[in-house]
Protein backbone atom coordinates (compact mmCIF):
# COMPACT_ATOMS: atom_id res chain seq x y z
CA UNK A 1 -2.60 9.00 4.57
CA UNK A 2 -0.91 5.72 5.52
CA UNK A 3 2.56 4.09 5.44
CA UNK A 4 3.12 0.53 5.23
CA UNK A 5 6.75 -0.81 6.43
CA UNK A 6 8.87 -3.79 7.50
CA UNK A 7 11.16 -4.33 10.05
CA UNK A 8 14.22 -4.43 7.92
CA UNK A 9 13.75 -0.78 6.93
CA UNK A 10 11.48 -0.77 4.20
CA UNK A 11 9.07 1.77 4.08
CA UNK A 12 5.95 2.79 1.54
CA UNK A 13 5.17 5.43 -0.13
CA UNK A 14 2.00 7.65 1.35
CA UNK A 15 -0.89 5.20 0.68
CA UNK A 16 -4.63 5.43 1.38
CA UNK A 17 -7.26 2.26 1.65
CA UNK A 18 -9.59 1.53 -1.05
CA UNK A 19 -12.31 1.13 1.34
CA UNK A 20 -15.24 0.85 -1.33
CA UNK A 21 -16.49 -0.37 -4.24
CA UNK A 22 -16.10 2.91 -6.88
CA UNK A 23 -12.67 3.51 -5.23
CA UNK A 24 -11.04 -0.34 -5.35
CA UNK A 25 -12.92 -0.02 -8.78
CA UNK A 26 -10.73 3.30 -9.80
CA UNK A 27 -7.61 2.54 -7.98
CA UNK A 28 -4.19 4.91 -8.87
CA UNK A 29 -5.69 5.70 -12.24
CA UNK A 30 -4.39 6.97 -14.34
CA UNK A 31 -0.93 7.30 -12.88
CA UNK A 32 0.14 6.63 -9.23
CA UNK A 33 1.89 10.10 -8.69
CA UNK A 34 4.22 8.44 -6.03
CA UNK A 35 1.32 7.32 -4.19
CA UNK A 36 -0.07 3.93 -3.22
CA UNK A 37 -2.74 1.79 -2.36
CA UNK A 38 -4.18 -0.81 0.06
CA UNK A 39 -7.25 -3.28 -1.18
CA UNK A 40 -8.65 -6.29 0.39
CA UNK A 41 -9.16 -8.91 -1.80
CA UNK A 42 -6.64 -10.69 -4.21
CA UNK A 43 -7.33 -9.43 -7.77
CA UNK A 44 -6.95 -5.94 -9.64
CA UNK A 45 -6.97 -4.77 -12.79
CA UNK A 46 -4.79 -2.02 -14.60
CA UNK A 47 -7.61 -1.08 -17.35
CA UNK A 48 -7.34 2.44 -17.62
CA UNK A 49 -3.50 3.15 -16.25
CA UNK A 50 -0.82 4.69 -18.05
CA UNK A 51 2.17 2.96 -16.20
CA UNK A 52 2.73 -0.37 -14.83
CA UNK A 53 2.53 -0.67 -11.14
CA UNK A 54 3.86 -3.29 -8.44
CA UNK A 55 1.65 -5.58 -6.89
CA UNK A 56 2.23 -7.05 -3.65
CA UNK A 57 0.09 -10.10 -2.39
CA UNK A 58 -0.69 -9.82 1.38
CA UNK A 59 -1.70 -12.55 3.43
CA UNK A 60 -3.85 -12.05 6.98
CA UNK A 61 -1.48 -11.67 8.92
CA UNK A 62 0.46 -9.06 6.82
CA UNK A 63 3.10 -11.37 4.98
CA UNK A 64 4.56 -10.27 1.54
CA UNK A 65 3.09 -13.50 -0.44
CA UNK A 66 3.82 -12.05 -3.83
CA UNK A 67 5.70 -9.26 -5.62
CA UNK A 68 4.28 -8.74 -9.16
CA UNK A 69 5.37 -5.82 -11.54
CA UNK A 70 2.06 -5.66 -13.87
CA UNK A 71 1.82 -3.51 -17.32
CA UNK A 72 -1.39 -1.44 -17.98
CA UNK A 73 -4.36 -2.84 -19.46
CA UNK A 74 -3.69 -6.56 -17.47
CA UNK A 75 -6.09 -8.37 -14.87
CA UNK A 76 -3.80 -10.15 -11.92
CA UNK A 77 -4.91 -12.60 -9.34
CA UNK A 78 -2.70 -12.92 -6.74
CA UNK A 79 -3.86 -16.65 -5.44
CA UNK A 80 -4.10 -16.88 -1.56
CA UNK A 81 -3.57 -12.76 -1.13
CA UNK A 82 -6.25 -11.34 1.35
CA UNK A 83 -5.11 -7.53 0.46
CA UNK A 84 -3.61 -5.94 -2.45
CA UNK A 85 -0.75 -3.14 -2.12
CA UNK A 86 -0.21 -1.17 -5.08
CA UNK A 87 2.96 0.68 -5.61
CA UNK A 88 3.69 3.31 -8.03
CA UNK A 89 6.76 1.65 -11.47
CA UNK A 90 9.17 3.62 -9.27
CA UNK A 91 9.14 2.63 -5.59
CA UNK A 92 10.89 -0.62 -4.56
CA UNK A 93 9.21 -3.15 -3.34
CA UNK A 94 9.55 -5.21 0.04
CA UNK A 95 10.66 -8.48 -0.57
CA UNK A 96 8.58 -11.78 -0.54
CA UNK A 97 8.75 -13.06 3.23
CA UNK A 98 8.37 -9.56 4.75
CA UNK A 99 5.67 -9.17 7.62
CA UNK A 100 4.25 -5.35 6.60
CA UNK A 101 2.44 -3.08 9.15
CA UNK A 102 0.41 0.25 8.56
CA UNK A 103 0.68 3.23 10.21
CA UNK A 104 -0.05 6.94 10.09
CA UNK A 105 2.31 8.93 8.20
CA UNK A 106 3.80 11.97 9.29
CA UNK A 107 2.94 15.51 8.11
CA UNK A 108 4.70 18.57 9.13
CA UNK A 109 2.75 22.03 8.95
CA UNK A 110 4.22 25.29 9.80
CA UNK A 111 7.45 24.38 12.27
CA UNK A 112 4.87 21.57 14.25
CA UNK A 113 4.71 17.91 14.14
CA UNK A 114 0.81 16.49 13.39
CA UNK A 115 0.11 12.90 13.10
CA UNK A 116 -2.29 12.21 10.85
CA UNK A 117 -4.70 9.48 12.46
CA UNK A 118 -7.69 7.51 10.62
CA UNK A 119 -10.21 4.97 11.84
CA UNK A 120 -9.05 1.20 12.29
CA UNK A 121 -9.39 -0.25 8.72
CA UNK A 122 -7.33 -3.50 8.71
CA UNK A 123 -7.48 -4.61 12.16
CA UNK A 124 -5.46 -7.71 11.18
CA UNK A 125 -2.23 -5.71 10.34
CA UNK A 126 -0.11 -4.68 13.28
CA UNK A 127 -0.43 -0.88 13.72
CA UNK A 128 2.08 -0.60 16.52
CA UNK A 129 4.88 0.40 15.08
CA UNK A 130 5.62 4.20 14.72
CA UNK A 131 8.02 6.57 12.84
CA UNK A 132 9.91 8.98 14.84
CA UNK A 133 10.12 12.53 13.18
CA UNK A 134 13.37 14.01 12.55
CA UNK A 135 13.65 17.07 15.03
């Protein structure tokens, strides 16, 4: 799992990367469970979902373009968004103007700090940034 965050503080639920066609296709559905999700492109659909979700447009580079809050059963294009973060009815989202990054989250198992790692999946995101554990 991934987190997505902002320099001012804002930080993602865990999210994963819809990194093909049967899982952009099936998204959070049916609900998001405090979970969300990362798409390239710049339309989704919310056929098939029981709550609304927040949509926010991402250009290249990472900048919040557009913060929509969508109802089920709706088609959205988000013009001149290259990626697509979904974000469950319940989780805030980071304003327009924001310049996001992804990282690894954070897991904790038995007393011991493990990052979770995955394989570069949008190299034109900053992936710098890290999130100290509390000790």
């Amino acid at each position: 799992m991934l987190v997505v965050s902002d320099d001012e503080g804002w930080l993602s639920p865990p999210v994963s990367v819809a990194l093909g066609f049967g899982r952009r296709w099936r998204g959070l559905r049916p609900l998001a469970n405090g979970r969300g999700l990362v798409l390239s492109g710049r339309s989704v659909h919310t056929v098939g979902m029981r709550e609304a979700l927040w949509l926010v447009g991402l250009n290249g580079d990472g900048l919040v373009t557009h913060v929509r809050y969508v109802i089920p059963k709706r088609a959205v294009v988000l013009a001149g968004a290259r990626f697509i973060l979904e974000l469950p009815p319940t989780w805030p989202p980071p304003p327009v103007g924001s310049s996001l990054a992804i990282q690894p989250a954070i897991s904790y198992q038995v007393g011991q700090k493990r990052l979770r790692t995955s394989r570069p999946i949008l190299e034109s995101f900053e992936t710098t940034k890290s999130i100290e554990p509390p000790l």
